[in-house]
Structure formats: C-alpha cells, structure tokens
N, C-alpha and C. Protein backbone atom coordinates (compact mmCIF):
# COMPACT_ATOMS: atom_id res chain seq x y z
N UNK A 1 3.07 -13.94 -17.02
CA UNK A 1 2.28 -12.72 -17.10
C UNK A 1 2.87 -11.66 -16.16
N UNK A 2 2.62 -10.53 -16.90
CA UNK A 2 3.52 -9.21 -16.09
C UNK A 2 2.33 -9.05 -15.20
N UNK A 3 2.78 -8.49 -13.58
CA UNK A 3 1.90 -8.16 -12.68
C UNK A 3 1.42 -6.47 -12.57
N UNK A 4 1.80 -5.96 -14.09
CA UNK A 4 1.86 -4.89 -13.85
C UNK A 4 1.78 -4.06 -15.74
N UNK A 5 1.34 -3.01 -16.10
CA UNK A 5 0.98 -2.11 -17.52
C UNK A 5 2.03 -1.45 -18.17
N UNK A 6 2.98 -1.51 -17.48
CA UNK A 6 4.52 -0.69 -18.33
C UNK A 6 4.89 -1.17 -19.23
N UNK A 7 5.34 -0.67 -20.35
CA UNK A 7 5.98 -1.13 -21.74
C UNK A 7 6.57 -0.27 -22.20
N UNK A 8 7.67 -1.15 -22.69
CA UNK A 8 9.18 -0.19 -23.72
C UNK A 8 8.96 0.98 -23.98
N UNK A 9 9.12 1.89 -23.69
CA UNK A 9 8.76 3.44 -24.49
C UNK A 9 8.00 4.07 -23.75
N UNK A 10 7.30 3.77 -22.88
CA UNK A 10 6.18 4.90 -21.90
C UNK A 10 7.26 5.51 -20.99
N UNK A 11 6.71 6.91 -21.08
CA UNK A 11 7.25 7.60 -19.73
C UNK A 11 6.91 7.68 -18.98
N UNK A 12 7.45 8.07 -17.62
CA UNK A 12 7.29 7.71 -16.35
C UNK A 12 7.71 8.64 -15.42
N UNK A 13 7.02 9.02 -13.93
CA UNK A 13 7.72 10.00 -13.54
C UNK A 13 7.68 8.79 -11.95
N UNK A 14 8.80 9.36 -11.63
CA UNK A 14 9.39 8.60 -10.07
C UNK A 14 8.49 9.32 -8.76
N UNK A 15 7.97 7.90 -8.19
CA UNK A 15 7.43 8.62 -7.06
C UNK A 15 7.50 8.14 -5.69
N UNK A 16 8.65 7.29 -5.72
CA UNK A 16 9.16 6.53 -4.37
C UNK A 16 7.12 6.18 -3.82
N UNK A 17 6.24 5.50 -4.58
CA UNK A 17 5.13 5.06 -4.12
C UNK A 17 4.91 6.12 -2.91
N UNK A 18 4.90 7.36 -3.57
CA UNK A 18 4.41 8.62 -2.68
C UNK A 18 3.21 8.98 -3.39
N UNK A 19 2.73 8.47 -4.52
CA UNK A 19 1.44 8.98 -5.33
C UNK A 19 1.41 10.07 -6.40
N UNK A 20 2.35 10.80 -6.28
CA UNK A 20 2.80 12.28 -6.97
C UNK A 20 4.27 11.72 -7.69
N UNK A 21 4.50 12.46 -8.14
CA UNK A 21 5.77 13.06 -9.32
C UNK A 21 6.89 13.37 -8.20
N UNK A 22 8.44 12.77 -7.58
CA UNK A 22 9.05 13.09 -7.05
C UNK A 22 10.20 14.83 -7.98
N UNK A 23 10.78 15.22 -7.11
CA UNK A 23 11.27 16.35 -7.62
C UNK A 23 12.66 16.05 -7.85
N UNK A 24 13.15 16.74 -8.59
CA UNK A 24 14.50 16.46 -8.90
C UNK A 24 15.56 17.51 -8.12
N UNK A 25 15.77 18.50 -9.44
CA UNK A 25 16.68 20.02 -8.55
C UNK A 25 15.55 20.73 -9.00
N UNK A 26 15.64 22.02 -7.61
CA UNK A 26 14.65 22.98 -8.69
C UNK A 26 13.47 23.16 -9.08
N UNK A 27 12.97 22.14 -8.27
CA UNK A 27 10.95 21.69 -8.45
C UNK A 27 11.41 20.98 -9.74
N UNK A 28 11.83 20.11 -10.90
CA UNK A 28 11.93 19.67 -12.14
C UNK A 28 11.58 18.31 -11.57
N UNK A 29 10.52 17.61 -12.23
CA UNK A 29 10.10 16.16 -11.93
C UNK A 29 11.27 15.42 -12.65
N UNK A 30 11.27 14.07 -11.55
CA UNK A 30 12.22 13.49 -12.24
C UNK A 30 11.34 12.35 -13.43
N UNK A 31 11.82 12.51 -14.46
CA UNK A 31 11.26 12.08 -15.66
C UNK A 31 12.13 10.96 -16.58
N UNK A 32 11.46 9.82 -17.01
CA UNK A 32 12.19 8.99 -17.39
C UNK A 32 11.70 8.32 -18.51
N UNK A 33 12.16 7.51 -19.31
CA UNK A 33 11.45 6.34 -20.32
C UNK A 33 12.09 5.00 -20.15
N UNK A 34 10.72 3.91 -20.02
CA UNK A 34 11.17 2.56 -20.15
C UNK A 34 11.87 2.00 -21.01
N UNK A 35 12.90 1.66 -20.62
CA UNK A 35 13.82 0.58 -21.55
C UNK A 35 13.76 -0.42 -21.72
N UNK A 36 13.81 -1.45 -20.72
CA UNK A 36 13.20 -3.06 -20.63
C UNK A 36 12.19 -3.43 -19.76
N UNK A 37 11.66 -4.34 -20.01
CA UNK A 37 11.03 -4.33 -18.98
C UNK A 37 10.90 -6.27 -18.71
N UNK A 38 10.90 -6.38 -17.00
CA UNK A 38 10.77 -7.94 -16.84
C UNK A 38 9.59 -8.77 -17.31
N UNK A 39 9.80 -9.52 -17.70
CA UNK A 39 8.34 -10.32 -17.88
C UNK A 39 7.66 -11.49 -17.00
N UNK A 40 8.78 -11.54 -15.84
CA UNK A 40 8.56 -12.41 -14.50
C UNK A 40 8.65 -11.53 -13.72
N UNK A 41 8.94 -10.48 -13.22
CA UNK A 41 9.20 -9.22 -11.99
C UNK A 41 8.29 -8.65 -12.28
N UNK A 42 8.25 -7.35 -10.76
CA UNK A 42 7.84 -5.75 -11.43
C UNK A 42 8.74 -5.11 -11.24
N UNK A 43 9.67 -5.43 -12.36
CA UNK A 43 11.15 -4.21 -12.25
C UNK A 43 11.11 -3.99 -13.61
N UNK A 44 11.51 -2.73 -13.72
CA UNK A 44 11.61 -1.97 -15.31
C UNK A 44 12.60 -1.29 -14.86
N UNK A 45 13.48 -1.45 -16.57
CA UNK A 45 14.03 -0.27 -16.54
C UNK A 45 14.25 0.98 -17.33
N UNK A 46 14.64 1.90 -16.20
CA UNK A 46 13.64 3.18 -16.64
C UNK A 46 15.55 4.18 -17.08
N UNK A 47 15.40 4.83 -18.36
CA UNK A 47 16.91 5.98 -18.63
C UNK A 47 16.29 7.27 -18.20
N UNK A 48 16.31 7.67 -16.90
CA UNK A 48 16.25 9.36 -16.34
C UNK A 48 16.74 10.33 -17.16
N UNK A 49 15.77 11.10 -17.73
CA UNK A 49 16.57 12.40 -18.24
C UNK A 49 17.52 13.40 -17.38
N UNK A 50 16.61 13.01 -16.10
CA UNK A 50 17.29 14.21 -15.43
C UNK A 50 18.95 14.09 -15.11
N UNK A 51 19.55 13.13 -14.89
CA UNK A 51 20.43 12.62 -14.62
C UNK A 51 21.48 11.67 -15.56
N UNK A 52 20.71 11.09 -16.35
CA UNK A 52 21.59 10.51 -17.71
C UNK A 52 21.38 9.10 -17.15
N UNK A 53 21.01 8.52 -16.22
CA UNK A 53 21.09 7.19 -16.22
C UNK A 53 20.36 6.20 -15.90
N UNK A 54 20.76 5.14 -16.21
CA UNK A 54 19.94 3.92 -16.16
C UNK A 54 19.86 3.55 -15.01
N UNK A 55 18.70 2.92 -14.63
CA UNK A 55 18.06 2.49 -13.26
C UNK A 55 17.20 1.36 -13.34
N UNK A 56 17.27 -0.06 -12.64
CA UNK A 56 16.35 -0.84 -12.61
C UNK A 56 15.36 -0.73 -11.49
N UNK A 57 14.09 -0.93 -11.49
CA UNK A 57 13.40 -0.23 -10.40
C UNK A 57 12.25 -0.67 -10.45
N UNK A 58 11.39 -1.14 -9.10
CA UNK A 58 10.19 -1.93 -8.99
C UNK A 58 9.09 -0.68 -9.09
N UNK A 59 7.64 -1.83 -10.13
CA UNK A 59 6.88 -1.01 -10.32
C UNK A 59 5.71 0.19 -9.71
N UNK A 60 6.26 -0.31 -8.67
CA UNK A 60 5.31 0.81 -7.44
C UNK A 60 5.77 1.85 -7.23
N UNK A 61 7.18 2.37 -7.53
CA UNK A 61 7.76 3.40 -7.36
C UNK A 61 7.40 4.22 -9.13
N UNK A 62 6.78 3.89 -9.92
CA UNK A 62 6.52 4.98 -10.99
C UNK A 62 4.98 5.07 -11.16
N UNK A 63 4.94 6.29 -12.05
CA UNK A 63 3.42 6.54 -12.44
C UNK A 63 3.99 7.11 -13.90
N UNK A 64 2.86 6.24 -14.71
CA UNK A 64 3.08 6.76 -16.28
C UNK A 64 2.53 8.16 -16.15
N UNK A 65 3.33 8.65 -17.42
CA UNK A 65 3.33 10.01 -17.70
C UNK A 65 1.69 10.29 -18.78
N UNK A 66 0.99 11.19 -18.22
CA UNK A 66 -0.28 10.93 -19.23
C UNK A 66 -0.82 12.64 -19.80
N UNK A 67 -1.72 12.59 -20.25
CA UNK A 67 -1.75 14.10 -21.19
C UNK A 67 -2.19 14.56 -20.15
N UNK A 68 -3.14 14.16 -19.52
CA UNK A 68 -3.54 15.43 -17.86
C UNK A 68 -2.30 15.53 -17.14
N UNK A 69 -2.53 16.69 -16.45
CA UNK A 69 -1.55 16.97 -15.40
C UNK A 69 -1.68 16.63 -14.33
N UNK A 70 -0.33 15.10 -14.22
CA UNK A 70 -0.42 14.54 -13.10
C UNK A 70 -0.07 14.80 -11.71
N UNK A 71 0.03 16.22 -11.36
CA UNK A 71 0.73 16.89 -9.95
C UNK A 71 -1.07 17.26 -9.60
C-alpha cells in the first residue's frame, strides 16, 4: 500500500515541504506531471515543464495541482 494519493497523470507543483508552490524564474511555479509512481516508497516521478526534466522525488516535497488557487 502507497503511503501516500499521487497517481500517473496528476499535476503537481514543487514545494521543498514549504506548504506553497516553489518559484521557478520570474515568479513562474515550478509545475510538473506524474510519471511513475512507487508502490513501496513515497517517491514519484514527476517531468517539470519548467525545465524539461525528469526527477524522482519524495512525496512531501509536492502538492497536487487543484482548480482553487493554491498560492
């Protein structure tokens, strides 16, 4: 059992477990979508738009992306 709600396809914004949306350049949140995700860990991985790349990364450092505005 996953210790944690992320799945393939949700977006996500990075928040080094600061609570908020980290920034990228420019005030631009850094913004991402799940690619895999562990089913024994809390590591997902997440393809950054902002940057082009892939990142594996534990689940305390994201917050799904949702229709309210999460800032």
């Amino acid at each position: 059992m996953r210790p944690h709600d992320f799945k393939k396809g949700d977006l996500v914004w990075w928040t080094m477990e600061s609570g908020k949306p980290l920034p990228f350049e420019n005030g631009v949140l850094f913004l991402g979508i799940v690619t895999r995700v562990s089913d024994t860990r809390e590591g997902v991985e997440v393809y950054w738009f902002n940057n082009n790349l892939f990142k594996v990364i534990n689940c305390e450092g994201l917050m799904k992306v949702t229709a309210e505005k999460n800032i």
